[in-house]
PDB file of N, CA and C in Angstrom:
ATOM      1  N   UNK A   1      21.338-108.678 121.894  1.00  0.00           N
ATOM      2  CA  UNK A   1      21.543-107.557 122.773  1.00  0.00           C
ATOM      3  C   UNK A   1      22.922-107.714 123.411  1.00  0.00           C
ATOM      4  N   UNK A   2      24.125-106.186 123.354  1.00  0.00           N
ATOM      5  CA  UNK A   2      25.082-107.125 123.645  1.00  0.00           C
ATOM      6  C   UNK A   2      24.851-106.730 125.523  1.00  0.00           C
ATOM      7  N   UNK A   3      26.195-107.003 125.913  1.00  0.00           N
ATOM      8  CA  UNK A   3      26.092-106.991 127.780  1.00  0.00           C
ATOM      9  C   UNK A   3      25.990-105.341 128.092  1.00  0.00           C
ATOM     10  N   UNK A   4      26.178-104.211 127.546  1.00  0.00           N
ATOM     11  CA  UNK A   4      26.272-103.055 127.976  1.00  0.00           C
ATOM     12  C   UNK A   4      24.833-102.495 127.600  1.00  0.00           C
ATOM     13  N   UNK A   5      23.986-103.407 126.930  1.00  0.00           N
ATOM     14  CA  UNK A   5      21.999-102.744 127.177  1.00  0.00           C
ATOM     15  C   UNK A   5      21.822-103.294 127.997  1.00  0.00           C
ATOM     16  N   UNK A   6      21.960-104.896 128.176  1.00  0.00           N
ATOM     17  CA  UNK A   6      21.964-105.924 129.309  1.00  0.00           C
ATOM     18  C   UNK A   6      21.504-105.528 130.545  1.00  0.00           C
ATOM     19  N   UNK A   7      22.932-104.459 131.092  1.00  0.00           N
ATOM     20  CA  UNK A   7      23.172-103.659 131.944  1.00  0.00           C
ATOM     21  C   UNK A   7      22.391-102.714 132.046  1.00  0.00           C
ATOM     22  N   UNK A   8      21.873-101.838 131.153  1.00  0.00           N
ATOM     23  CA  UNK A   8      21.559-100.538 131.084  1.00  0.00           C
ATOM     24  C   UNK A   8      20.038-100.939 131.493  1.00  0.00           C
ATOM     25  N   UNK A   9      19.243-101.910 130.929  1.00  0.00           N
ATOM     26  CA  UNK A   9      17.949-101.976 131.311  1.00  0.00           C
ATOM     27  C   UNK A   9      17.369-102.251 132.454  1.00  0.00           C
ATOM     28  N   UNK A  10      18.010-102.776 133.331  1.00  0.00           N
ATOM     29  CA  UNK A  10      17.399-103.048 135.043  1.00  0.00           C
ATOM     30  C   UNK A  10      17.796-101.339 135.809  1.00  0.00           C
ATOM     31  N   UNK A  11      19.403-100.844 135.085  1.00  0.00           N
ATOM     32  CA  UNK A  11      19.352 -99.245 135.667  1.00  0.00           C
ATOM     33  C   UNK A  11      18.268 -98.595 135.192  1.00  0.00           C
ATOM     34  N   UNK A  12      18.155 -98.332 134.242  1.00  0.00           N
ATOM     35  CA  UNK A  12      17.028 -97.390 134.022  1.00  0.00           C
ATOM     36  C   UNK A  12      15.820 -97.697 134.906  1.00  0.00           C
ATOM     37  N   UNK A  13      15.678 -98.897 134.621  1.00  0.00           N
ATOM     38  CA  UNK A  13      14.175 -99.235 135.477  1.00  0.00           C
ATOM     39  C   UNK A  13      14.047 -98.677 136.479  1.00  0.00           C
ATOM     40  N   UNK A  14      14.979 -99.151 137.434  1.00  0.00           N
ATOM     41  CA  UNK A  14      15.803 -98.544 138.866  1.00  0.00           C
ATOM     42  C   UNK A  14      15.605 -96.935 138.909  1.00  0.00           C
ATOM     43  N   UNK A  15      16.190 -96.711 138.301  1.00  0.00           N
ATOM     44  CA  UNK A  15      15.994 -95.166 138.312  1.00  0.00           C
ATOM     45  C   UNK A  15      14.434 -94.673 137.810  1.00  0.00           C
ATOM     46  N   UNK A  16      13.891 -94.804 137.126  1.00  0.00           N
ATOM     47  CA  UNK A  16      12.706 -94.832 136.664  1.00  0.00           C
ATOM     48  C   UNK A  16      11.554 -94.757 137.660  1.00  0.00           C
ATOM     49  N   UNK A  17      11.039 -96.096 138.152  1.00  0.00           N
ATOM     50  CA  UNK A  17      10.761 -96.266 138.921  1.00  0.00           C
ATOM     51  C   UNK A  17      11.095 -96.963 140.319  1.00  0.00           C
ATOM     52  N   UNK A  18      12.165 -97.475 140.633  1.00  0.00           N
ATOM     53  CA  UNK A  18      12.697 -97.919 141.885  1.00  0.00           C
ATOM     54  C   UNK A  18      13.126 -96.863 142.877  1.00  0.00           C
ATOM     55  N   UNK A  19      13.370 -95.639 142.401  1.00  0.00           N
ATOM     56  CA  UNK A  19      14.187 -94.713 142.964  1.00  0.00           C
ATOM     57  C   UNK A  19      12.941 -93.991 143.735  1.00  0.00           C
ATOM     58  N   UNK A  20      11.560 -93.782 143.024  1.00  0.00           N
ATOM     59  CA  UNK A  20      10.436 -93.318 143.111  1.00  0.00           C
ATOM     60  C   UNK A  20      10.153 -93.913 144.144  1.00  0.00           C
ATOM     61  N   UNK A  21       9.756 -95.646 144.372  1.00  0.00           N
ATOM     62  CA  UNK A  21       8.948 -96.461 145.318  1.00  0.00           C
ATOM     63  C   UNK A  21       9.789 -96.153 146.557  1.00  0.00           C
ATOM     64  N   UNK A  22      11.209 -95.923 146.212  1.00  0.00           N
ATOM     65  CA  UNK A  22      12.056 -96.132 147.652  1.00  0.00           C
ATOM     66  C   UNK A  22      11.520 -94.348 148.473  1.00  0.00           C
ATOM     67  N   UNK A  23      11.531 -93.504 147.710  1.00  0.00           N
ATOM     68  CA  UNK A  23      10.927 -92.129 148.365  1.00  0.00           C
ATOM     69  C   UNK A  23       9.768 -92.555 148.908  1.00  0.00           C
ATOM     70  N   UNK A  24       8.770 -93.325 148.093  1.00  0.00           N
ATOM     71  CA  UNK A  24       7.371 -93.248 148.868  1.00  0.00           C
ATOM     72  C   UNK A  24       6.918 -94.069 149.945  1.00  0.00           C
ATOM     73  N   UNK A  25       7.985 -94.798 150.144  1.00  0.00           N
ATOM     74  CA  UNK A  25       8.138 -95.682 151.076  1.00  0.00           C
ATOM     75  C   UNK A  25       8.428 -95.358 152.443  1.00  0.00           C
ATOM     76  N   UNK A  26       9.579 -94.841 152.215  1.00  0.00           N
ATOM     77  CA  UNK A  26      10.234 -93.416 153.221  1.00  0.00           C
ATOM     78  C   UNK A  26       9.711 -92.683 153.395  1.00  0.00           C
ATOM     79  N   UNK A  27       8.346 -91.838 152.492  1.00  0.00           N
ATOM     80  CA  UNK A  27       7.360 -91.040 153.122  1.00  0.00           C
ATOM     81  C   UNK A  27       6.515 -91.836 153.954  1.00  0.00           C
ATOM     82  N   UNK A  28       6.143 -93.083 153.978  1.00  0.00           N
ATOM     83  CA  UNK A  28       4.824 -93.574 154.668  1.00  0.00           C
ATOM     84  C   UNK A  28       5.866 -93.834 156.102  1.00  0.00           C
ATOM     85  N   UNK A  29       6.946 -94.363 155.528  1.00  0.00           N
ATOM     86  CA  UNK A  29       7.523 -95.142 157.142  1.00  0.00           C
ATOM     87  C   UNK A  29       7.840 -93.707 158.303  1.00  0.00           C
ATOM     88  N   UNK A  30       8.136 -92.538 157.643  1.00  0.00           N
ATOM     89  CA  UNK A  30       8.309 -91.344 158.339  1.00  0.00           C
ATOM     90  C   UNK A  30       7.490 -91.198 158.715  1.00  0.00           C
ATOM     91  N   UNK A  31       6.286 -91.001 158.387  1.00  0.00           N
ATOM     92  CA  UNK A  31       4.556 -91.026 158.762  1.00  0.00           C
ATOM     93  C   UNK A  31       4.422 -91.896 160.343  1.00  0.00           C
ATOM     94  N   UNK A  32       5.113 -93.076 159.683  1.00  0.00           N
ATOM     95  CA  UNK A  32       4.167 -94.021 161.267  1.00  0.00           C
ATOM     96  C   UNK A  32       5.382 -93.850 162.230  1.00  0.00           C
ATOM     97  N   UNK A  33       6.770 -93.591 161.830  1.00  0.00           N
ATOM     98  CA  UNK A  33       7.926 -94.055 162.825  1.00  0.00           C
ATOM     99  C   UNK A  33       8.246 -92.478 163.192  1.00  0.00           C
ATOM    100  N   UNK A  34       8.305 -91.434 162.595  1.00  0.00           N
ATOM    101  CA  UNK A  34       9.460 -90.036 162.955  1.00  0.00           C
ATOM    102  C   UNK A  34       8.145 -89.580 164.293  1.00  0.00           C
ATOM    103  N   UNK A  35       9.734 -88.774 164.927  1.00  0.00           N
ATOM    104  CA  UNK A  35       8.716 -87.828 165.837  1.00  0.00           C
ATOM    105  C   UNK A  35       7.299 -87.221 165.385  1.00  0.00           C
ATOM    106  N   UNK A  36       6.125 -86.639 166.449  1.00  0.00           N
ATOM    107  CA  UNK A  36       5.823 -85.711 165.842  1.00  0.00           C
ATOM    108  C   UNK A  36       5.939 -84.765 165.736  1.00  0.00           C
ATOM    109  N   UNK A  37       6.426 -83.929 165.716  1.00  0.00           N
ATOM    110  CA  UNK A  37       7.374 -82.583 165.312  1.00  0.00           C
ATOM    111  C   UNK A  37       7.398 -83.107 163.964  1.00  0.00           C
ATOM    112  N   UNK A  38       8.225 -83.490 163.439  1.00  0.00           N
ATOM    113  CA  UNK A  38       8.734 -83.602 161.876  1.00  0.00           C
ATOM    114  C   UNK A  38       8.174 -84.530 160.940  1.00  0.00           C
ATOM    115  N   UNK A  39       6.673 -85.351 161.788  1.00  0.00           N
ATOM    116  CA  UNK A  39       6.547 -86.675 161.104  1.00  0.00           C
ATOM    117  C   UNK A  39       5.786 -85.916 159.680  1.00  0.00           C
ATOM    118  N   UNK A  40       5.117 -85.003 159.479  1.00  0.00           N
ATOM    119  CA  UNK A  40       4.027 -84.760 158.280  1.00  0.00           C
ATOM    120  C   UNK A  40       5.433 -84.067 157.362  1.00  0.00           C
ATOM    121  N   UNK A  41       6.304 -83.422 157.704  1.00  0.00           N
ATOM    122  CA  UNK A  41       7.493 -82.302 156.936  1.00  0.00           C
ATOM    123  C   UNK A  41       8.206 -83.963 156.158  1.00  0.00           C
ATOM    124  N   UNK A  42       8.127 -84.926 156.968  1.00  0.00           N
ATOM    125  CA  UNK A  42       9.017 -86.463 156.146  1.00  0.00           C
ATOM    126  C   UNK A  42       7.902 -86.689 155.259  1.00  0.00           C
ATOM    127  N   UNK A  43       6.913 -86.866 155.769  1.00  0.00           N
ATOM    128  CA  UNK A  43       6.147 -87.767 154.373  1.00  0.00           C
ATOM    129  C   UNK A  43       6.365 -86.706 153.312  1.00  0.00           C
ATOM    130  N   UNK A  44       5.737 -85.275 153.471  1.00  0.00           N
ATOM    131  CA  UNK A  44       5.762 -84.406 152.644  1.00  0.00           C
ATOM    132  C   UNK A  44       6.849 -84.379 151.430  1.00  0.00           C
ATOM    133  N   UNK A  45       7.799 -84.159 152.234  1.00  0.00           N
ATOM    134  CA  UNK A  45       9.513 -84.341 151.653  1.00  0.00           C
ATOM    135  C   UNK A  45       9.079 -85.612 150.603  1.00  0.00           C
ATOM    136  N   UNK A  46       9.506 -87.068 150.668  1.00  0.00           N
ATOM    137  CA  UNK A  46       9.432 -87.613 150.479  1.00  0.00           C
ATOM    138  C   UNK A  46       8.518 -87.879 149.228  1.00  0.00           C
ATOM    139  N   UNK A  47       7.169 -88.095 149.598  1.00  0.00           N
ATOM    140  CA  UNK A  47       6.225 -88.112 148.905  1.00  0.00           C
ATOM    141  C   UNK A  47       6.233 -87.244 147.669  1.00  0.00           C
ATOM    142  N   UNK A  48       6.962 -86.110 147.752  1.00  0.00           N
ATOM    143  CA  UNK A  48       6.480 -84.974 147.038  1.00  0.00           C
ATOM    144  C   UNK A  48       7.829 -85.362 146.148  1.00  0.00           C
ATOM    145  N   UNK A  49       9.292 -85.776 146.750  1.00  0.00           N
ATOM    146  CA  UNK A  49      10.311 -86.202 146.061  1.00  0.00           C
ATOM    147  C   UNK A  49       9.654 -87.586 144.855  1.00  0.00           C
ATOM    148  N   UNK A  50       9.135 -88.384 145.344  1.00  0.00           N
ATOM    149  CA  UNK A  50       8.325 -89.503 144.481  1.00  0.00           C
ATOM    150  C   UNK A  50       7.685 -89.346 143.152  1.00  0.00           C
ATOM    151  N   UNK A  51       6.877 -88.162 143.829  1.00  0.00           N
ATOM    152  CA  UNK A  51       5.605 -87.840 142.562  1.00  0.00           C
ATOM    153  C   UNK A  51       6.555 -86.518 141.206  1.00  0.00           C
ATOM    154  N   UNK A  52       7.628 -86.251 142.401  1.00  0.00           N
ATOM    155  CA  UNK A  52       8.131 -85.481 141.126  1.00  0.00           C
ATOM    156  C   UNK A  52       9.603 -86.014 140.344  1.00  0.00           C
ATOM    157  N   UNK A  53       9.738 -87.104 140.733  1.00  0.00           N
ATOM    158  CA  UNK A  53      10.740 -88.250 140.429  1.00  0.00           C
ATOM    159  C   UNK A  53       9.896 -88.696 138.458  1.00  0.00           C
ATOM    160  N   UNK A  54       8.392 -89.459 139.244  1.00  0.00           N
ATOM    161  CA  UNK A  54       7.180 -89.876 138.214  1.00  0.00           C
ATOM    162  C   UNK A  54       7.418 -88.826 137.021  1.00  0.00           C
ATOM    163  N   UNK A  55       6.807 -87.740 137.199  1.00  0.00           N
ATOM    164  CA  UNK A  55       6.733 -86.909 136.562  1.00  0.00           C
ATOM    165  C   UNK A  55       7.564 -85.965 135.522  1.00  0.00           C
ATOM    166  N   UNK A  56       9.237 -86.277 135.985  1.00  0.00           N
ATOM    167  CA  UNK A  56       9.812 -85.751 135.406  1.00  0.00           C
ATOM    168  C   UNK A  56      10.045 -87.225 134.342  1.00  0.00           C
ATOM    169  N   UNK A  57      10.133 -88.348 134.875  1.00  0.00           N
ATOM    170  CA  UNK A  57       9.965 -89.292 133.799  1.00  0.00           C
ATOM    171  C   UNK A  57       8.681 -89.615 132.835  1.00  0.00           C
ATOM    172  N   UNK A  58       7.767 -89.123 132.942  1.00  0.00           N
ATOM    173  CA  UNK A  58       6.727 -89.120 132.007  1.00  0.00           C
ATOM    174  C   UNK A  58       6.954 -87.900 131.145  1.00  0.00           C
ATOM    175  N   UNK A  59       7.400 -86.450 131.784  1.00  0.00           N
ATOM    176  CA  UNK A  59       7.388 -85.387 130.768  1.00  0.00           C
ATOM    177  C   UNK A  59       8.464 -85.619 129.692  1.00  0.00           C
ATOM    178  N   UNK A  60       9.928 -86.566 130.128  1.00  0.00           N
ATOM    179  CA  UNK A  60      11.005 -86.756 129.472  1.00  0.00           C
ATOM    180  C   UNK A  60      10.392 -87.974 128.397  1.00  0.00           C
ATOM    181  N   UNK A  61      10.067 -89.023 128.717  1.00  0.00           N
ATOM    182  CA  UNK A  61       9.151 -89.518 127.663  1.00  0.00           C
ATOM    183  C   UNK A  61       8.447 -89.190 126.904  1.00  0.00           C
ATOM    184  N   UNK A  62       7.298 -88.310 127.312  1.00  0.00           N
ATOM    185  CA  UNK A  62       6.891 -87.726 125.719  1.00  0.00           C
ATOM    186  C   UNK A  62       7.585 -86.568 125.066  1.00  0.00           C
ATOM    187  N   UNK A  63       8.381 -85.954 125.850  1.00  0.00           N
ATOM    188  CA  UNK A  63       9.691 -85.608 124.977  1.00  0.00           C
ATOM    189  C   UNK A  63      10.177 -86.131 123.717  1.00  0.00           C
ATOM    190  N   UNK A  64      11.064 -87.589 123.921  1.00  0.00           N
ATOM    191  CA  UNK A  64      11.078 -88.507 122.871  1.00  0.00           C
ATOM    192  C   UNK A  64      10.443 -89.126 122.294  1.00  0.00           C
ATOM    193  N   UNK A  65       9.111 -89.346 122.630  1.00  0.00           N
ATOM    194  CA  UNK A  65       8.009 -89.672 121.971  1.00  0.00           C
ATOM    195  C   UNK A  65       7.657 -88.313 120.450  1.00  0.00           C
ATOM    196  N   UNK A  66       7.815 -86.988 120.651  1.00  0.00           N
ATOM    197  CA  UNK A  66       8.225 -86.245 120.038  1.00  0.00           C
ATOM    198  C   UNK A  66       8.918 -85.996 119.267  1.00  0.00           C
ATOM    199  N   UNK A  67      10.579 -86.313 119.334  1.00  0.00           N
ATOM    200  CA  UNK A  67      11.390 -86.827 118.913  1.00  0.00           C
ATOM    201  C   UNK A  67      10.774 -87.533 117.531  1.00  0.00           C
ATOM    202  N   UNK A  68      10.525 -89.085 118.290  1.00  0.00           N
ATOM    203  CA  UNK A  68      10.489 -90.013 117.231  1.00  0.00           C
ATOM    204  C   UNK A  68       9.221 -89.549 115.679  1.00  0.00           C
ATOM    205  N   UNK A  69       7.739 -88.774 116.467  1.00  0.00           N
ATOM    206  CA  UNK A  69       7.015 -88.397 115.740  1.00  0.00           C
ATOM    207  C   UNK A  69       7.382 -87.178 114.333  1.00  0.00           C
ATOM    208  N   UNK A  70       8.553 -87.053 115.247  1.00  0.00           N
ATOM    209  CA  UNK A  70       9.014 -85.730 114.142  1.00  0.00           C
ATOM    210  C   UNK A  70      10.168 -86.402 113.136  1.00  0.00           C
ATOM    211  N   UNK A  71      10.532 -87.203 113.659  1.00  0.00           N
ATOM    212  CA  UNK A  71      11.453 -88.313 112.432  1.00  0.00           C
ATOM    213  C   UNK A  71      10.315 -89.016 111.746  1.00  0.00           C
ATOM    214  N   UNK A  72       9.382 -89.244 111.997  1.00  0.00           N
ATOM    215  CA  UNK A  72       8.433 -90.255 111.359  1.00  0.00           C
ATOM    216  C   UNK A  72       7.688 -89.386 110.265  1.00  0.00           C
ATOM    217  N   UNK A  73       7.908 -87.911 110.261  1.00  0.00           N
ATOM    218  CA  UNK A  73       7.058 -86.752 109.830  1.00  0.00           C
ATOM    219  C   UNK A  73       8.435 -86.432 108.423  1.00  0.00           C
ATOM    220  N   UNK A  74       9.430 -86.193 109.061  1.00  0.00           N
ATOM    221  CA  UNK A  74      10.424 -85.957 108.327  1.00  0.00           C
ATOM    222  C   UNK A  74      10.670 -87.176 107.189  1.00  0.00           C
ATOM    223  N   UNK A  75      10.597 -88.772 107.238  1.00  0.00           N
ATOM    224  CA  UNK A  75      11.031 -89.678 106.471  1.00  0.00           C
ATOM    225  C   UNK A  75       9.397 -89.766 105.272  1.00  0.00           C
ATOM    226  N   UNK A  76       8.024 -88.910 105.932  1.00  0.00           N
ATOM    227  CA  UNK A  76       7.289 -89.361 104.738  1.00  0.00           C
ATOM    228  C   UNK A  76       7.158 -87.997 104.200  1.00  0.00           C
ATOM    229  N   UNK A  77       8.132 -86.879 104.411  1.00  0.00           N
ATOM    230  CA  UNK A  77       7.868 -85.745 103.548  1.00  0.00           C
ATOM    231  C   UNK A  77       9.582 -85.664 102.648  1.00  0.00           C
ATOM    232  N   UNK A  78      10.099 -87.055 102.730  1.00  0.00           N
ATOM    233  CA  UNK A  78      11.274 -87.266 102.120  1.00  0.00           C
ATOM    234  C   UNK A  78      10.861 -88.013 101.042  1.00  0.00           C
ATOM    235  N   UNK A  79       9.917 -89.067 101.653  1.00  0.00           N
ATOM    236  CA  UNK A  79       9.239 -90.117 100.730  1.00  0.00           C
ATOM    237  C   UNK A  79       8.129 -89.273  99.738  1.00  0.00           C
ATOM    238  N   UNK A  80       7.754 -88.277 100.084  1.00  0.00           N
ATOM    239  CA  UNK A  80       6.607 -87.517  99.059  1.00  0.00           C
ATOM    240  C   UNK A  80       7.478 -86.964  97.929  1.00  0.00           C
ATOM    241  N   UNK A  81       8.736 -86.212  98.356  1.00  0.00           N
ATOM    242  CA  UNK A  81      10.022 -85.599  97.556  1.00  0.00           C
ATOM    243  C   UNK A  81      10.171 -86.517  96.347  1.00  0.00           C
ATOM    244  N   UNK A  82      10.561 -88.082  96.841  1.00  0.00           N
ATOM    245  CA  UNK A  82      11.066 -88.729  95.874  1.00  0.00           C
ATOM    246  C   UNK A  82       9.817 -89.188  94.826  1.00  0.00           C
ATOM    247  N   UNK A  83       8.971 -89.696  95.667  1.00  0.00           N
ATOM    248  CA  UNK A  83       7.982 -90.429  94.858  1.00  0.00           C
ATOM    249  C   UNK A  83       6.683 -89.735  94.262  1.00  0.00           C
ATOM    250  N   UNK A  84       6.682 -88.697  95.000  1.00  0.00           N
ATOM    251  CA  UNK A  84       5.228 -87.833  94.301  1.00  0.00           C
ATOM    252  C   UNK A  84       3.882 -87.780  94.711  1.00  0.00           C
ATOM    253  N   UNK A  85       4.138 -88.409  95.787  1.00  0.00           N
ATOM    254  CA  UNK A  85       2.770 -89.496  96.880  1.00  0.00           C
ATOM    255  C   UNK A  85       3.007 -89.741  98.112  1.00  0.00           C
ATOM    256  N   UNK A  86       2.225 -89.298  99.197  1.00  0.00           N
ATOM    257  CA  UNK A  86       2.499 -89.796 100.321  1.00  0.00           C
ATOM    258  C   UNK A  86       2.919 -91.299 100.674  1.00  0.00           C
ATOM    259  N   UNK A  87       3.201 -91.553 101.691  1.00  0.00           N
ATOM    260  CA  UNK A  87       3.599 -92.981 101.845  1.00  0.00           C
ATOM    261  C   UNK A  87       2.521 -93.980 102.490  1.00  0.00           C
ATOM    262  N   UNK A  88       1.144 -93.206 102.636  1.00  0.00           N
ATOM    263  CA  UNK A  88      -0.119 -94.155 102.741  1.00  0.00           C
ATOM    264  C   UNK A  88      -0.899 -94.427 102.432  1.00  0.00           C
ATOM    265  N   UNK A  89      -0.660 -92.883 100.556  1.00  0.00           N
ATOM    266  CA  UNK A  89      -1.868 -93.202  99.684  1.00  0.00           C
ATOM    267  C   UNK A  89      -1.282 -94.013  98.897  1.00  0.00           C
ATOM    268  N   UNK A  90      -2.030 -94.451  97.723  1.00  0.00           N
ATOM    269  CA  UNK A  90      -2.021 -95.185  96.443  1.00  0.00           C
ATOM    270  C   UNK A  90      -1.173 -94.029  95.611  1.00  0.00           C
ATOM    271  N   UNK A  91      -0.115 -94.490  94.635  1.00  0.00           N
ATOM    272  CA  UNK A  91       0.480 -93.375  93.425  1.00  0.00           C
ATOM    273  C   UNK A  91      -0.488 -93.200  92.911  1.00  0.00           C
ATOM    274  N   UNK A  92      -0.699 -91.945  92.173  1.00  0.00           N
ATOM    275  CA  UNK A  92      -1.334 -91.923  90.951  1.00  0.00           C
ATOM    276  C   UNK A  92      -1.535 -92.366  89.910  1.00  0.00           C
ATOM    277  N   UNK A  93      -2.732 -92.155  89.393  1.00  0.00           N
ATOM    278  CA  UNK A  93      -3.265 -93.004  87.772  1.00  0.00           C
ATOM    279  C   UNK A  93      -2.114 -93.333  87.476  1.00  0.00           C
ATOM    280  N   UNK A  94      -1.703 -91.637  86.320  1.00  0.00           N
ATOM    281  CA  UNK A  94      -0.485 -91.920  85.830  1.00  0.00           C
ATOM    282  C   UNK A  94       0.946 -92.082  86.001  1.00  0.00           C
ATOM    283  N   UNK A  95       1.062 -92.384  87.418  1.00  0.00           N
ATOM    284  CA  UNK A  95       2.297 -92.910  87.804  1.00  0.00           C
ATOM    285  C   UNK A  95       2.447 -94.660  87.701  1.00  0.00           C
ATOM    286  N   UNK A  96       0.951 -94.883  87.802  1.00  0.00           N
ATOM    287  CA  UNK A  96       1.289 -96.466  87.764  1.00  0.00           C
ATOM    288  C   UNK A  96       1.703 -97.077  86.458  1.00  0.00           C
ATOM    289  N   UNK A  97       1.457 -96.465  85.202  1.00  0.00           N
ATOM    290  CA  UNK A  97       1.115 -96.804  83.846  1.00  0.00           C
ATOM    291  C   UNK A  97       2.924 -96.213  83.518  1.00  0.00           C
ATOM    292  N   UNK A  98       3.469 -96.909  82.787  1.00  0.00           N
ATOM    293  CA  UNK A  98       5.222 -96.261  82.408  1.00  0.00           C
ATOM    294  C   UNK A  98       4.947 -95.596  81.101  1.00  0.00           C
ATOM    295  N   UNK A  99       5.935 -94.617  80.991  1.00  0.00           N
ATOM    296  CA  UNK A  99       5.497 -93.699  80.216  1.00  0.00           C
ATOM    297  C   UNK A  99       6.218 -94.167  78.912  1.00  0.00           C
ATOM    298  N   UNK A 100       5.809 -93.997  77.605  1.00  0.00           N
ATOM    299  CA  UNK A 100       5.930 -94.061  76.651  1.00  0.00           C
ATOM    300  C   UNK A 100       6.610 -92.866  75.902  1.00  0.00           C
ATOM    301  N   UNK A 101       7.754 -93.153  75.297  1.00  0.00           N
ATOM    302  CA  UNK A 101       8.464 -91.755  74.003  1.00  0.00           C
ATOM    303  C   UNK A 101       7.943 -91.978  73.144  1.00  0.00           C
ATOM    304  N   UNK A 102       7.376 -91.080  71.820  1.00  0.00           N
ATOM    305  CA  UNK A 102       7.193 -90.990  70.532  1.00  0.00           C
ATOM    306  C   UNK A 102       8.413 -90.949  69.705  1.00  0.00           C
ATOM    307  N   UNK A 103       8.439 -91.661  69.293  1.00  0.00           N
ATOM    308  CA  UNK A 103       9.750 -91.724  68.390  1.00  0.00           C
ATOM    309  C   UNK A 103       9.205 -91.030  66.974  1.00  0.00           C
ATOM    310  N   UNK A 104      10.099 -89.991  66.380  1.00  0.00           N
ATOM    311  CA  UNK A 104       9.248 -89.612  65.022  1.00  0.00           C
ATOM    312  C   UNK A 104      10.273 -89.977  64.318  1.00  0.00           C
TER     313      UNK A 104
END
């Protein structure tokens, strides 16, 4: 792995979910510490920033999860093209047997 995934994998995480815990955190501490006037409008804020932080990272995941299923769809209807057979059945009878010319 060189140093620039290195890098990239504790950000993502971070963003992923670190960015999330730090909103919901900030919703509970608004909860026990803000005035009340504004204390339920902070958690709200907050909280609601969290869960839709989550969410847009789960919908973007199976996004590419999509992605990958549709490359995986595309390489065994490439593999049927060439070979004549899906890529999880058995070839056929007479594909296994090599074919013979008549010479006259």
């Amino acid at each position: 792995m060189d140093a620039r995934a290195r890098l990239a994998r504790p950000t993502v995480f971070f963003f992923r979910y670190g960015l999330a815990a730090i909103f919901f955190v900030m919703g509970f501490a608004s909860l026990l510490f803000a005035p009340p006037a504004s204390r339920y409008e902070g958690f709200s804020m907050c909280v609601g920033s969290a869960l839709s932080i989550l969410l847009l990272n789960f919908l973007f995941r199976m996004g590419a999860k999509g992605d990958h299923d549709r490359d995986a769809e595309e390489a065994a209807r490439d593999f049927y093209a060439r070979h004549g057979h899906w890529p999880d059945e058995a070839p056929p009878a007479d594909a296994r047997q090599p074919r013979r010319t008549h010479a006259s």
